[in-house]
Protein backbone atom coordinates (compact mmCIF):
# COMPACT_ATOMS: atom_id res chain seq x y z
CA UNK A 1 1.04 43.09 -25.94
CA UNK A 2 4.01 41.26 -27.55
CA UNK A 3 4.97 37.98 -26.28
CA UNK A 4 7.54 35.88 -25.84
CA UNK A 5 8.45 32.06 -25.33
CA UNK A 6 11.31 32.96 -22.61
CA UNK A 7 14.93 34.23 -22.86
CA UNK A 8 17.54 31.45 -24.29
CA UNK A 9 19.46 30.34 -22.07
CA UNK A 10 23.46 29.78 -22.60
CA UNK A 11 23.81 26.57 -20.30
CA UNK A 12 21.69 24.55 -22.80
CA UNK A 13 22.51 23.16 -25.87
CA UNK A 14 20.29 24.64 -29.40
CA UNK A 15 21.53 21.22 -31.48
CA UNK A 16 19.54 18.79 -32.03
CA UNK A 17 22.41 16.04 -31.69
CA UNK A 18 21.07 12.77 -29.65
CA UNK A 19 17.55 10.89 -29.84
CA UNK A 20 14.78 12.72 -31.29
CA UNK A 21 11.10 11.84 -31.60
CA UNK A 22 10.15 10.56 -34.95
CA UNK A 23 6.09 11.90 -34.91
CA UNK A 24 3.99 15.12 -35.37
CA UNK A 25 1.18 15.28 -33.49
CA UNK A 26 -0.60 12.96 -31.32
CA UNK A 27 -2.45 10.74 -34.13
CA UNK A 28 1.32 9.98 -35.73
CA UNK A 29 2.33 9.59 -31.83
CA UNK A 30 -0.53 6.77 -31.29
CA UNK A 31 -0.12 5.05 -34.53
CA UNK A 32 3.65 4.35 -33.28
CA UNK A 33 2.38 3.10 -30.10
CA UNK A 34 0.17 0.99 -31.57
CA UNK A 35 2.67 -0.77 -33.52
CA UNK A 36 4.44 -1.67 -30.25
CA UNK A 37 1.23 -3.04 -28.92
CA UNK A 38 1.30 -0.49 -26.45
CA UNK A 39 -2.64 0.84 -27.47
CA UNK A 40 -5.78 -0.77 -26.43
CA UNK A 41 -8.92 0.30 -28.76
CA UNK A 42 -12.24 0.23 -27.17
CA UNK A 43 -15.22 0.10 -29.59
CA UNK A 44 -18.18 -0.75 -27.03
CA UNK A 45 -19.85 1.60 -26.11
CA UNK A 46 -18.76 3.41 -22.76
CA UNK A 47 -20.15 6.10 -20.64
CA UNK A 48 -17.92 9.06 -19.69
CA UNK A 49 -19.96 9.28 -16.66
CA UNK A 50 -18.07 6.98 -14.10
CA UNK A 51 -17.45 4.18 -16.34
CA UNK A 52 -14.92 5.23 -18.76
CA UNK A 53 -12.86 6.13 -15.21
CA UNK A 54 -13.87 2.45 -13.46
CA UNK A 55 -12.58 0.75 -17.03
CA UNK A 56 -9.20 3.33 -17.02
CA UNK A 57 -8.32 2.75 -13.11
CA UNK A 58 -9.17 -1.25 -13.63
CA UNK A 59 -7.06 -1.76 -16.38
CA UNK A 60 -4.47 0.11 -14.74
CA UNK A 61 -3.25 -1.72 -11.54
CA UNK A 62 -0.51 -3.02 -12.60
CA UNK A 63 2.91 -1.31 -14.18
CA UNK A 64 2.49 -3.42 -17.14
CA UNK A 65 -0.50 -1.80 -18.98
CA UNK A 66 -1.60 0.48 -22.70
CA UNK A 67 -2.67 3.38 -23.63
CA UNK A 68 -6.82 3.12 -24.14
CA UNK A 69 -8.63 4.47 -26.89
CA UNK A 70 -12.53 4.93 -26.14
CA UNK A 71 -13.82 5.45 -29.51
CA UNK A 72 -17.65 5.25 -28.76
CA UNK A 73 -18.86 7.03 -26.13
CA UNK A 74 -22.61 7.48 -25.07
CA UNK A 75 -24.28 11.20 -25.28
CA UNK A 76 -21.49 11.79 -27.56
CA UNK A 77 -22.41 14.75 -29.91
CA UNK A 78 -19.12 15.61 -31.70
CA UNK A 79 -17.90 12.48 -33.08
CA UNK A 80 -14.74 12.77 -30.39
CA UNK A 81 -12.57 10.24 -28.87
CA UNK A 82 -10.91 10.05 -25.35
CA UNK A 83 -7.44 8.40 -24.71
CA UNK A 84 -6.71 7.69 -21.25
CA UNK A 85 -3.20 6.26 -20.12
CA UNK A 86 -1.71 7.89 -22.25
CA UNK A 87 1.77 7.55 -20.60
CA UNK A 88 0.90 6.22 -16.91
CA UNK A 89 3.32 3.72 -15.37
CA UNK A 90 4.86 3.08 -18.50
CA UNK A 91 8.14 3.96 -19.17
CA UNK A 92 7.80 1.93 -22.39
CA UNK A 93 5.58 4.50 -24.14
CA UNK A 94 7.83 7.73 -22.10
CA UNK A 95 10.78 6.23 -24.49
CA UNK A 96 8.85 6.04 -27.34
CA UNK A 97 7.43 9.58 -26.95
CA UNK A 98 10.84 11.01 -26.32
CA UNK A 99 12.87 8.86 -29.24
CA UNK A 100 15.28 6.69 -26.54
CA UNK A 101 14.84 2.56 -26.31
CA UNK A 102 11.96 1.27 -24.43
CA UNK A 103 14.65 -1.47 -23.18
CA UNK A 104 16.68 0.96 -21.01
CA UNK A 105 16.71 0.52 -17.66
CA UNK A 106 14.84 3.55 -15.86
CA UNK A 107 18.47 5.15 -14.14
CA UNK A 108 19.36 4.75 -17.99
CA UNK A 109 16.49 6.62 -19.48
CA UNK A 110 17.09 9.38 -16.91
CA UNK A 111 20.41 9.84 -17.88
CA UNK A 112 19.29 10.06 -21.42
CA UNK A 113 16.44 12.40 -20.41
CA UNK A 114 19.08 15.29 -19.12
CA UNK A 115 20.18 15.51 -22.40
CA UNK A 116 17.45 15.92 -24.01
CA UNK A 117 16.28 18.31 -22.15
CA UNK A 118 18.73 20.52 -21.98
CA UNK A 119 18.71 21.40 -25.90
CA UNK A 120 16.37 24.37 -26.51
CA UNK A 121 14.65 24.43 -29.99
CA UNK A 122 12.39 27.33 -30.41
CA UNK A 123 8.75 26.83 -31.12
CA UNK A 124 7.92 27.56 -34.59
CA UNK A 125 4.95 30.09 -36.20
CA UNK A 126 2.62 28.48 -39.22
CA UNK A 127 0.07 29.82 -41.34
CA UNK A 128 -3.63 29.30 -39.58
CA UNK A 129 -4.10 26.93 -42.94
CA UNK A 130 -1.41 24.76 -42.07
CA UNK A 131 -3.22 24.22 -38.54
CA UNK A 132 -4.62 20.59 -38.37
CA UNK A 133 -6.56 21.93 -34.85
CA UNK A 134 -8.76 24.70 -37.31
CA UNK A 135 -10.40 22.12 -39.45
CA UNK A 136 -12.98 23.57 -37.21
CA UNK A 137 -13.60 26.61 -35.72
CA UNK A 138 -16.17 28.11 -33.96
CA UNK A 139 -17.17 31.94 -32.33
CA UNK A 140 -19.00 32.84 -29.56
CA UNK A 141 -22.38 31.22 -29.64
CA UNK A 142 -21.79 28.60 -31.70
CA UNK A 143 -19.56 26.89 -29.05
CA UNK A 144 -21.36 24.12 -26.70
CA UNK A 145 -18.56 22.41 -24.94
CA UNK A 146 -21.59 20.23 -23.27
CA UNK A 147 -21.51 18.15 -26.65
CA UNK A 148 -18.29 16.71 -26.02
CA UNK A 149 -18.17 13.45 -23.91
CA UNK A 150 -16.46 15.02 -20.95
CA UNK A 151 -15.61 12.43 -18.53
CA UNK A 152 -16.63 12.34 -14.06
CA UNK A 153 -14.03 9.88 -13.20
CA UNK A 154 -14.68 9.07 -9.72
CA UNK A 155 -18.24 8.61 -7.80
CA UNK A 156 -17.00 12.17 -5.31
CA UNK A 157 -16.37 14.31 -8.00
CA UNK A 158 -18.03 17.78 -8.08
CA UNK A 159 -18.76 17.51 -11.49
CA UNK A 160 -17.65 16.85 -15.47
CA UNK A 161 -13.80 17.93 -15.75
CA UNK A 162 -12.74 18.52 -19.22
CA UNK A 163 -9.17 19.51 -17.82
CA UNK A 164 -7.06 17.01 -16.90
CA UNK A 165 -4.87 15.80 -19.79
CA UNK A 166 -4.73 19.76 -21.12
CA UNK A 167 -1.71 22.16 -21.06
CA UNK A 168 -2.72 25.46 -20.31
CA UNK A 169 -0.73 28.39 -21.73
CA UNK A 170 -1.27 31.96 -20.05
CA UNK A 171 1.39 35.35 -20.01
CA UNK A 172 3.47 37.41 -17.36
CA UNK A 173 1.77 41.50 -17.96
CA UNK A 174 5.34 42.33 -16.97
CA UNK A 175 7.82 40.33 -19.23
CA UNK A 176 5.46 38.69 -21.69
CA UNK A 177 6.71 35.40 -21.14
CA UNK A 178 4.37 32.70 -21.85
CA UNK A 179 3.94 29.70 -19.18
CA UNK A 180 2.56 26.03 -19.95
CA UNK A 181 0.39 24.72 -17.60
CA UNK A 182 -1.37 21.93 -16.41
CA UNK A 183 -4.34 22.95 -14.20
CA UNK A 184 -7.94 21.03 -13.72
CA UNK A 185 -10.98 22.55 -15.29
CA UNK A 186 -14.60 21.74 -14.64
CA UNK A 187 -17.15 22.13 -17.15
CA UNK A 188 -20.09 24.48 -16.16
CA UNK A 189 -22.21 24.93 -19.11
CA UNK A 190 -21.68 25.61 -22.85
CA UNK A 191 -18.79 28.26 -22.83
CA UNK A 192 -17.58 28.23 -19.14
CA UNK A 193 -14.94 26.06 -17.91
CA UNK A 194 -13.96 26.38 -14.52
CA UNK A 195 -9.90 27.01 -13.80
CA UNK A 196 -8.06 25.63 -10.52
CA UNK A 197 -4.18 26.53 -10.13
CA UNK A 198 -2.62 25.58 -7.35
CA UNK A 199 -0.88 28.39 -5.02
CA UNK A 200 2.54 29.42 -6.15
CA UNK A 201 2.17 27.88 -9.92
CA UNK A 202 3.04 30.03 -12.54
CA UNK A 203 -0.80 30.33 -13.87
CA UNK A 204 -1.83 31.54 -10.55
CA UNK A 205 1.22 33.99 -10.86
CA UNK A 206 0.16 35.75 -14.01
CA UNK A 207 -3.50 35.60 -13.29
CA UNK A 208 -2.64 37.94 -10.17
CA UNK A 209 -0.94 39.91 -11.95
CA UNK A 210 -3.50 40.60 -14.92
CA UNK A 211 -5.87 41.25 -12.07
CA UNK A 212 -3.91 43.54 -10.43
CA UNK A 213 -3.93 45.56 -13.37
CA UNK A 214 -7.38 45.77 -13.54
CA UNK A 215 -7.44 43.49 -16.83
CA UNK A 216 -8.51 39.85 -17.29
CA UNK A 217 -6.22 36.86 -17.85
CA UNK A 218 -6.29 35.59 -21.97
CA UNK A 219 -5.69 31.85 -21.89
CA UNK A 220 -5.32 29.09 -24.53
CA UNK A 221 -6.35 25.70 -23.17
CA UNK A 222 -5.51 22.51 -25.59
CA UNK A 223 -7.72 19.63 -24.47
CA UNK A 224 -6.11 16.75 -26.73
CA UNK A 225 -2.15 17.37 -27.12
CA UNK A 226 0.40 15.44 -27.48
CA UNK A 227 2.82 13.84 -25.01
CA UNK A 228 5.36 15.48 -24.98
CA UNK A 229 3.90 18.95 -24.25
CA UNK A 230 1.76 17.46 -21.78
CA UNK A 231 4.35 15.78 -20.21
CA UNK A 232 6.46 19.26 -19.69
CA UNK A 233 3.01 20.99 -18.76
CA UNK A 234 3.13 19.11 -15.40
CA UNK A 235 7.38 19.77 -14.73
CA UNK A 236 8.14 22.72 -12.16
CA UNK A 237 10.24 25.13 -14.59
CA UNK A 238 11.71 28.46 -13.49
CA UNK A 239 10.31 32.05 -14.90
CA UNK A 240 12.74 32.54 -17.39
CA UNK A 241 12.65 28.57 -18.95
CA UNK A 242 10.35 27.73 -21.95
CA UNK A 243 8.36 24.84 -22.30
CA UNK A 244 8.02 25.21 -25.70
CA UNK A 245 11.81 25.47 -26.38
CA UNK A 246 12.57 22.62 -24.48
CA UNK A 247 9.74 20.30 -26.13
CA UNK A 248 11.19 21.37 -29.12
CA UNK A 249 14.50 20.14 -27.84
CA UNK A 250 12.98 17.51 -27.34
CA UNK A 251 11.33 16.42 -30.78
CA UNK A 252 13.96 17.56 -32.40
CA UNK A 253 12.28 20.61 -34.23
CA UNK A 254 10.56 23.75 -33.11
CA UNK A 255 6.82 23.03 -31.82
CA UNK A 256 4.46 24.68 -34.46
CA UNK A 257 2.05 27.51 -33.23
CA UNK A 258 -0.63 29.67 -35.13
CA UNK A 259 -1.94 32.85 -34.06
CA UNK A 260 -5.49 32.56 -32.49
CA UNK A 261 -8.88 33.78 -33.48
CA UNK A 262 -9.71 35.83 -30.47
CA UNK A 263 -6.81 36.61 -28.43
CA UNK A 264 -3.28 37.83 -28.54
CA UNK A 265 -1.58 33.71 -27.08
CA UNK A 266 -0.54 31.59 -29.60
CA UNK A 267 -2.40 28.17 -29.78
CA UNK A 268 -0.91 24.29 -30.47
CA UNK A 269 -1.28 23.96 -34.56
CA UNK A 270 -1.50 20.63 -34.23
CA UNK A 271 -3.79 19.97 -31.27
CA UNK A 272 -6.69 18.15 -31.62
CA UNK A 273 -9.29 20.64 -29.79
CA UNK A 274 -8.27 23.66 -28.20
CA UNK A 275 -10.11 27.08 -26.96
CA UNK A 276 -9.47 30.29 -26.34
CA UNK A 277 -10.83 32.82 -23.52
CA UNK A 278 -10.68 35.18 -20.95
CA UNK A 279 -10.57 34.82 -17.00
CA UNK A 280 -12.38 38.38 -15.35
CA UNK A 281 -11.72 38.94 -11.53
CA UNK A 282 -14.88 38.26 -9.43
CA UNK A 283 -16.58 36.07 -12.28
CA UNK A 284 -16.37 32.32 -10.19
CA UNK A 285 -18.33 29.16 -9.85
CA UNK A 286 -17.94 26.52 -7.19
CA UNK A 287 -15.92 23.79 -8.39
CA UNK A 288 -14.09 20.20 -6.96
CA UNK A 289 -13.56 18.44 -5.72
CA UNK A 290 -12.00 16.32 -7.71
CA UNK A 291 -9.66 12.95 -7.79
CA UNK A 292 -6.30 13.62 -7.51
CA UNK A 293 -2.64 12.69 -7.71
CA UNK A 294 -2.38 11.95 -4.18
CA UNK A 295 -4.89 8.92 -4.21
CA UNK A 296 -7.25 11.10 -2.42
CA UNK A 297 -10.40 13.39 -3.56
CA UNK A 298 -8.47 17.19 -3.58
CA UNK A 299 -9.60 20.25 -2.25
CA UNK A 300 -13.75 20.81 -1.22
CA UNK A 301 -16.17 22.52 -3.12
CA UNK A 302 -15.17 26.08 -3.19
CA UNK A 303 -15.61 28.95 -5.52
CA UNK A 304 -13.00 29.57 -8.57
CA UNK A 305 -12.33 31.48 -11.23
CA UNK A 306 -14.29 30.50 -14.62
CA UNK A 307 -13.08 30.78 -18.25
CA UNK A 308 -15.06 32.86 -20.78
CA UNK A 309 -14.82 31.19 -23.57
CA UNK A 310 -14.13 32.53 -26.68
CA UNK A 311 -13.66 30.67 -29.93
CA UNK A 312 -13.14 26.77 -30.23
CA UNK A 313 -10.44 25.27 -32.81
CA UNK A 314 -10.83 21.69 -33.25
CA UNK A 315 -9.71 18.74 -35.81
CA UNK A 316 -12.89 16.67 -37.39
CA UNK A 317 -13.43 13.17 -35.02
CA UNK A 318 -11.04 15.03 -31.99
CA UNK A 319 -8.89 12.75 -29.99
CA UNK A 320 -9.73 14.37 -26.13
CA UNK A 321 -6.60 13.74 -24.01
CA UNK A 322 -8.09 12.41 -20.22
CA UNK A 323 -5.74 12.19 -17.19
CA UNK A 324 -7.04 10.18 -14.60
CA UNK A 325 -6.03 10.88 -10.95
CA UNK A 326 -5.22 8.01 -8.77
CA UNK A 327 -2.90 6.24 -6.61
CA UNK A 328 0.50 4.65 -8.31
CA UNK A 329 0.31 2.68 -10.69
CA UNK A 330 -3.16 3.95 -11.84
CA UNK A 331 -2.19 7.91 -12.02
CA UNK A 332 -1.13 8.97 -15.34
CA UNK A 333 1.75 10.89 -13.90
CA UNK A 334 3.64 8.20 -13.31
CA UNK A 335 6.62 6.78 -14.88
CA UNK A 336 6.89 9.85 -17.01
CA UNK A 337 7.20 12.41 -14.43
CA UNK A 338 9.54 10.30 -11.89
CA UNK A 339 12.10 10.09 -14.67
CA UNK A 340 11.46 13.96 -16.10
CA UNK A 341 11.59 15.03 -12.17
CA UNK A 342 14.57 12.90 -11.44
CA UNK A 343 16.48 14.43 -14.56
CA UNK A 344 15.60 17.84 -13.80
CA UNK A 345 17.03 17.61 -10.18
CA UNK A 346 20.07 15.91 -11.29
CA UNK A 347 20.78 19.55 -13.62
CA UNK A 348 19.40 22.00 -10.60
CA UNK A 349 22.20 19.95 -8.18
CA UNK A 350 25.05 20.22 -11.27
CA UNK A 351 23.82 23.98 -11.66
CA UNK A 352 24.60 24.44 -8.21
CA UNK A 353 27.34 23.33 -8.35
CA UNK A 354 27.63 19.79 -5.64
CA UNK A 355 30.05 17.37 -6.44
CA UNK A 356 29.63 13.38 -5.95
CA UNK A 357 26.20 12.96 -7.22
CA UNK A 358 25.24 9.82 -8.69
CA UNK A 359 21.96 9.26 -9.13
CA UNK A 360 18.83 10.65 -8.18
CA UNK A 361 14.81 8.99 -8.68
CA UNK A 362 11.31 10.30 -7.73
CA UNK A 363 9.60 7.31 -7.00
CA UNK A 364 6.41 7.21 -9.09
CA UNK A 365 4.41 4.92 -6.20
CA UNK A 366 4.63 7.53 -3.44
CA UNK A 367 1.81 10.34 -5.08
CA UNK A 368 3.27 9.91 -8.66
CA UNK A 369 6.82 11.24 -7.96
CA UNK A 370 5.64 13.99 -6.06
CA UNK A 371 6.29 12.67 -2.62
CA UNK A 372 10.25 11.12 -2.43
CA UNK A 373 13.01 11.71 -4.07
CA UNK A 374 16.29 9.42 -3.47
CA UNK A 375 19.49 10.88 -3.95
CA UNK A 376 22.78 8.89 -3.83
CA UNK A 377 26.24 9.98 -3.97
CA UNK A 378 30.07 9.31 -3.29
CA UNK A 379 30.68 10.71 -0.07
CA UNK A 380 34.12 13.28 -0.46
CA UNK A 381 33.66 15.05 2.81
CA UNK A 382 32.19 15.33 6.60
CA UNK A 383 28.74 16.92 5.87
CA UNK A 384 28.39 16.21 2.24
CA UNK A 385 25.51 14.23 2.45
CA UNK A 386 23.80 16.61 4.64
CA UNK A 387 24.45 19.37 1.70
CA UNK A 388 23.48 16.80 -0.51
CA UNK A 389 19.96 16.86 1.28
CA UNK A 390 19.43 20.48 2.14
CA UNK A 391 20.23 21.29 -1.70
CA UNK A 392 18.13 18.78 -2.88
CA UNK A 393 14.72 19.48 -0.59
CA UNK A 394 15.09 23.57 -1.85
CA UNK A 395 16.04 23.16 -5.37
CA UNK A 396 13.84 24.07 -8.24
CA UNK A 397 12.44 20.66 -9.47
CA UNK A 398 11.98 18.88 -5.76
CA UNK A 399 10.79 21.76 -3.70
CA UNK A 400 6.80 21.12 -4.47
CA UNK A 401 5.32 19.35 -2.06
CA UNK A 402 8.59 16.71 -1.64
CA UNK A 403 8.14 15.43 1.87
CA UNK A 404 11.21 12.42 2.14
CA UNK A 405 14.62 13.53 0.73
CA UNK A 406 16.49 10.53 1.15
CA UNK A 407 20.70 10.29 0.42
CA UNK A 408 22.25 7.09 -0.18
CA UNK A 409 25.83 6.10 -1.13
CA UNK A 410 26.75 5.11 -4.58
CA UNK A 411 26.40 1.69 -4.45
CA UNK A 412 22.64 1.89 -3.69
CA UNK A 413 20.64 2.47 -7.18
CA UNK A 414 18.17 5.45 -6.11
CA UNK A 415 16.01 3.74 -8.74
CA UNK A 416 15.68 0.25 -6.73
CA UNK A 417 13.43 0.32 -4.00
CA UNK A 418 14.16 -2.58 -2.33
CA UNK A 419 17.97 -1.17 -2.23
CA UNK A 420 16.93 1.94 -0.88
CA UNK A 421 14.96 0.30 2.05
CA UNK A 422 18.25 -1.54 2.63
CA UNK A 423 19.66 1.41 3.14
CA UNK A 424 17.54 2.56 5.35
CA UNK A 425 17.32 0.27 7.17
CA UNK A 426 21.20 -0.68 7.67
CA UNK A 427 22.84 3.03 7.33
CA UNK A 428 20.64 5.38 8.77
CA UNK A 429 20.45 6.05 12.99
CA UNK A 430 17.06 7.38 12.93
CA UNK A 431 17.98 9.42 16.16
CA UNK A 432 21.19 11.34 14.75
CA UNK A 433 20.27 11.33 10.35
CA UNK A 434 16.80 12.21 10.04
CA UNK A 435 16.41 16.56 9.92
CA UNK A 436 13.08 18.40 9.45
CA UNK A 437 12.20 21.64 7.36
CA UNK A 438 9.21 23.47 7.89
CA UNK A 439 7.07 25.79 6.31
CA UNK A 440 8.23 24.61 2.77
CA UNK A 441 6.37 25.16 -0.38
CA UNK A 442 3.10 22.48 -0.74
CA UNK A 443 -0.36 22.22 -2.24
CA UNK A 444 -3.59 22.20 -1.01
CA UNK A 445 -4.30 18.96 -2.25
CA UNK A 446 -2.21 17.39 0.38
CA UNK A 447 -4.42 15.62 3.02
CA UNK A 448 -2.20 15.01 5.77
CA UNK A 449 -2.88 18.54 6.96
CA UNK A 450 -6.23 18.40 7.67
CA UNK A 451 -6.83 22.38 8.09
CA UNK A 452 -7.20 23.69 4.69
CA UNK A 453 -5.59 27.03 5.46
CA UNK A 454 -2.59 25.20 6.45
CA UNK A 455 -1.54 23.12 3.97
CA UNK A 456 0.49 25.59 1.48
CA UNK A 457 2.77 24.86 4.41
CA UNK A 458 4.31 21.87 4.46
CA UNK A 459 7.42 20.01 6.26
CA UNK A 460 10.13 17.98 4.39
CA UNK A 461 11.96 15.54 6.12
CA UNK A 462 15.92 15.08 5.55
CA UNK A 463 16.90 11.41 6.04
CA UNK A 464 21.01 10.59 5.72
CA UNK A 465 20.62 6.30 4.45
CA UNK A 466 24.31 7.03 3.56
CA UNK A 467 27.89 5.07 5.62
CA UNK A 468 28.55 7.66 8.60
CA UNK A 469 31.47 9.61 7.15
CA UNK A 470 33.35 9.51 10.32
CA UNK A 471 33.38 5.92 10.02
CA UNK A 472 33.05 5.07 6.02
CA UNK A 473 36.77 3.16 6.98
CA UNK A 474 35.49 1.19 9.78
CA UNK A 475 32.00 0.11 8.51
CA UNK A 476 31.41 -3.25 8.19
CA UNK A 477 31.87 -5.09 4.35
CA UNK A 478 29.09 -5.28 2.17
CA UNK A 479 28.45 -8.80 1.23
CA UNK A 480 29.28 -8.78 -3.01
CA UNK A 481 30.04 -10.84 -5.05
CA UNK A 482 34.12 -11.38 -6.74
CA UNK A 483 33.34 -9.78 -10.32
CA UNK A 484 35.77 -13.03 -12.04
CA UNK A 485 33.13 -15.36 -10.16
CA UNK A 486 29.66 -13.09 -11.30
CA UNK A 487 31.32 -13.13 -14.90
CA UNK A 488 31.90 -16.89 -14.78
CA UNK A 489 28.44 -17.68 -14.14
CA UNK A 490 26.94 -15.33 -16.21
CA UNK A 491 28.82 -16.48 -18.74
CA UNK A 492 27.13 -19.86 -18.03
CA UNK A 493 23.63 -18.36 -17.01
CA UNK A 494 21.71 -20.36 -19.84
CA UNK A 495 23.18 -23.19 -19.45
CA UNK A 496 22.41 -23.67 -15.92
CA UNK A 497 18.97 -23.79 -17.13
CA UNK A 498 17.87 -20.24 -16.49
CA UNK A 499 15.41 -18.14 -19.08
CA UNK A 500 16.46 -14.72 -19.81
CA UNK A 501 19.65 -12.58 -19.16
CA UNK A 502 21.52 -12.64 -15.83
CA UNK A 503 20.72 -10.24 -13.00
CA UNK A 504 22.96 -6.88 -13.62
CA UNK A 505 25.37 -6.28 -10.67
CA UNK A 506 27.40 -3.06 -10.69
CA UNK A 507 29.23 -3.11 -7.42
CA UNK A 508 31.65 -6.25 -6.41
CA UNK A 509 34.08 -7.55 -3.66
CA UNK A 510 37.01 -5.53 -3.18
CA UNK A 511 40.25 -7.72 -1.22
């Protein structure tokens, strides 16, 4: 059947006026980080089994860390390479993979981040010769996945996953719109890779569809890629949005894609190892669990669907993209996806059409942005902050697995922690601001509920940190600072003796 990226959409922008990336692939992507000292090379040798996940989550406990390059791994058969960290807590390499300054402050790159987001750039078609990723290829038989140093990250995992850092790209039988995925795949031999999707994601979606017709699901599955499509892989997009288009926004020029060997899905030209194959109703393997997001081992051995695959497209000495799972700040969705999350609510709350928003952040430490999102804005009338909330918990980009939905006023920065605790803490009446929504969309890899049939159900709480509007007159003063008096002594900030810039204060003393 014919596909198609999505429809274009009129509310975003097709220039490519703003910041732009300045790379092609992932290899021009890492030699930029590298000049910012923002890549660690490992040359030892390293075991995929266990190790190379102890070294990543050790090096990785603090916000301050680099991307790591294994480049000699044991039982290695295929000459690859694994990066790991690839983004993490670093907003540092984010700004670097998306063109803005790595000195902006994180409500800064977020602001930056909407607009770049919302210019669409469709993905571009190239000659299979012009494809770096079919330096190699490979047909039925001749594949053996089992050569490549696939990694078990954690001492519970059910087995090798070669899907973690991948984007996943599969197709709607009824529209032909293509989706990109991020989904975890276990290796179970040769040419079958196992393929978990989560209930209500979009790869799910078209896989019960293909079924329903009787016919398997084609996928394309790129298992080094570059950031920026496997950043956008793990975003919450609606049916009729493109991930392609808006990664092209993105870097400024359409994303190049060749026609496959095998199947009728377009793959990454410039990946560095990607496969094709089919998914047939009934053909499973037991897979998980697995280390995941959450800090916690997700979902128990159970059976799932496998891929067949197909043919194997891959550059000479690949560069294997590796997403470990773990608690904040280990988890390599982490500063990434809290600013890409926090932009994209932002939009869905202007789309809808509230007024008085601010600011909003998806704080990466509580499950990697997944689990709050902080809202703040300037109360205009009784209730707003309680639409504010309710908007916020249902809209597009926050309604997956969310649980806290806090609102603050505007002189709280959503992005400060410590601020929004004050809030908390000072503003809110636990007894009168705090609402609860159940039976909301979640995931199965959530462990607070303990029964694994319940926990695509899930419960959001509503929590109003925000001046009672009834009384926003008669609350007591915030203690700030006269802005003559902050300017004076900034002014004088190094000579008083102090190393680096003053603090940044955006609200003062009003007489």
């Amino acid at each position: 059947m014919e596909h198609r990226i999505a429809e274009p959409s009129p509310s975003v922008a097709p220039a490519k006026d703003g910041p732009q990336a300045s790379w092609r692939d992932l290899r021009e992507w890492l030699a930029l980080v590298e000049r910012n000292n923002e890549l660690q090379r490992i040359g030892k040798p390293v075991d995929p089994n266990e190790e190379l996940g102890a070294i990543t989550y050790m090096a990785t406990r603090s916000e301050k860390t680099q991307a790591l390059l294994f480049e000699n791994l044991t039982g290695d058969k295929s000459s690859s390479r694994i990066l790991a960290n690839m983004l993490g807590s670093s907003k540092e390499r984010y700004a670097l993979a998306v063109g803005l300054d790595p000195d902006l402050s994180i409500a800064e790159m977020i602001a930056e981040t909407r607009g770049i987001m919302n210019r669409r750039i469709p993905p571009k078609h190239v000659p299979k010769s012009q494809a770096s990723v079919n330096e190699i290829v490979l047909r039925g038989d001749d594949i053996d996945l089992t050569q490549l140093p696939t990694p078990k990250f954690w001492p519970g995992d059910g087995g090798r996953y070669i899907g973690t850092g991948d984007i996943t790209l599969t197709s709607s039988p009824d529209t032909g719109r293509i989706n990109v995925g991020c989904y975890r795949q276990m290796l179970h031999g040769p040419r079958r890779v196992g393929l978990y999707c989560s209930p209500g994601k979009h790869g799910l979606l078209d896989r019960e569809a293909w079924w329903r017709r009787g016919k398997p699901l084609e996928v394309v599955v790129a298992y080094g890629i570059d950031p920026v499509l496997f950043m956008l892989a793990a975003q919450v997009f609606g049916v009729k949005e493109s991930e392609f288009d808006v990664a092209g926004g993105i870097m400024g020029r359409g994303i190049e894609l060749t026609d496959g060997e095998t199947g009728s899905l377009p793959i990454p030209a410039q990946a560095e190892l990607v496969i094709e194959g089919t998914v047939t109703q009934g053909d499973v393997e037991v897979e998980g669990p697995l280390g995941e997001f959450t800090g916690y081992y997700g979902r128990e051995r159970s059976p799932q669907p496998v891929i067949d695959v197909k043919a194997l497209h891959m550059r000479r000495n690949p560069i294997l993209t590796a997403a470990l799972m773990a608690k904040y700040p280990s988890c390599e969705i982490g500063a990434y996806y809290a600013i890409m999350r926090s932009a994209r609510i932002l939009d869905d709350l202007e789309r809808i059409g509230v007024p008085g928003v601010v600011g909003a952040y998806a704080h990466p430490a509580a499950a990697s942005g997944w689990g709050i999102v902080v809202v703040s804005l300037q109360q205009q009338y009784a209730g707003h902050a309680a639409q504010v909330l309710a908007l916020t918990a249902q809209c597009p980009a926050a309604s997956y697995y969310t649980k806290w939905i806090i609102a603050v006023d505007e002189d709280v920065d959503p992005t400060d922690f410590n601020e929004v605790m004050w809030a908390l803490s000072t503003r809110c009446h636990p007894a009168e601001d705090i609402d609860i929504l159940k039976k909301t969309w979640s995931t199965g890899l959530d462990p607070s509920q303990f029964e694994m049939e319940l926990r695509p159900y899930g419960s959001k709480a509503l929590i109003d940190a925000c001046k009672p509007h009834r009384h926003l007159k008669q609350f007591p003063q915030t203690t700030l600072l006269r802005r003559e008096v902050y300017d004076k002594v900034a002014a004088r900030w190094a000579e008083l003796g102090f190393n680096g810039p003053p603090p940044r204060l955006t609200t003062f003393h009003k007489d």
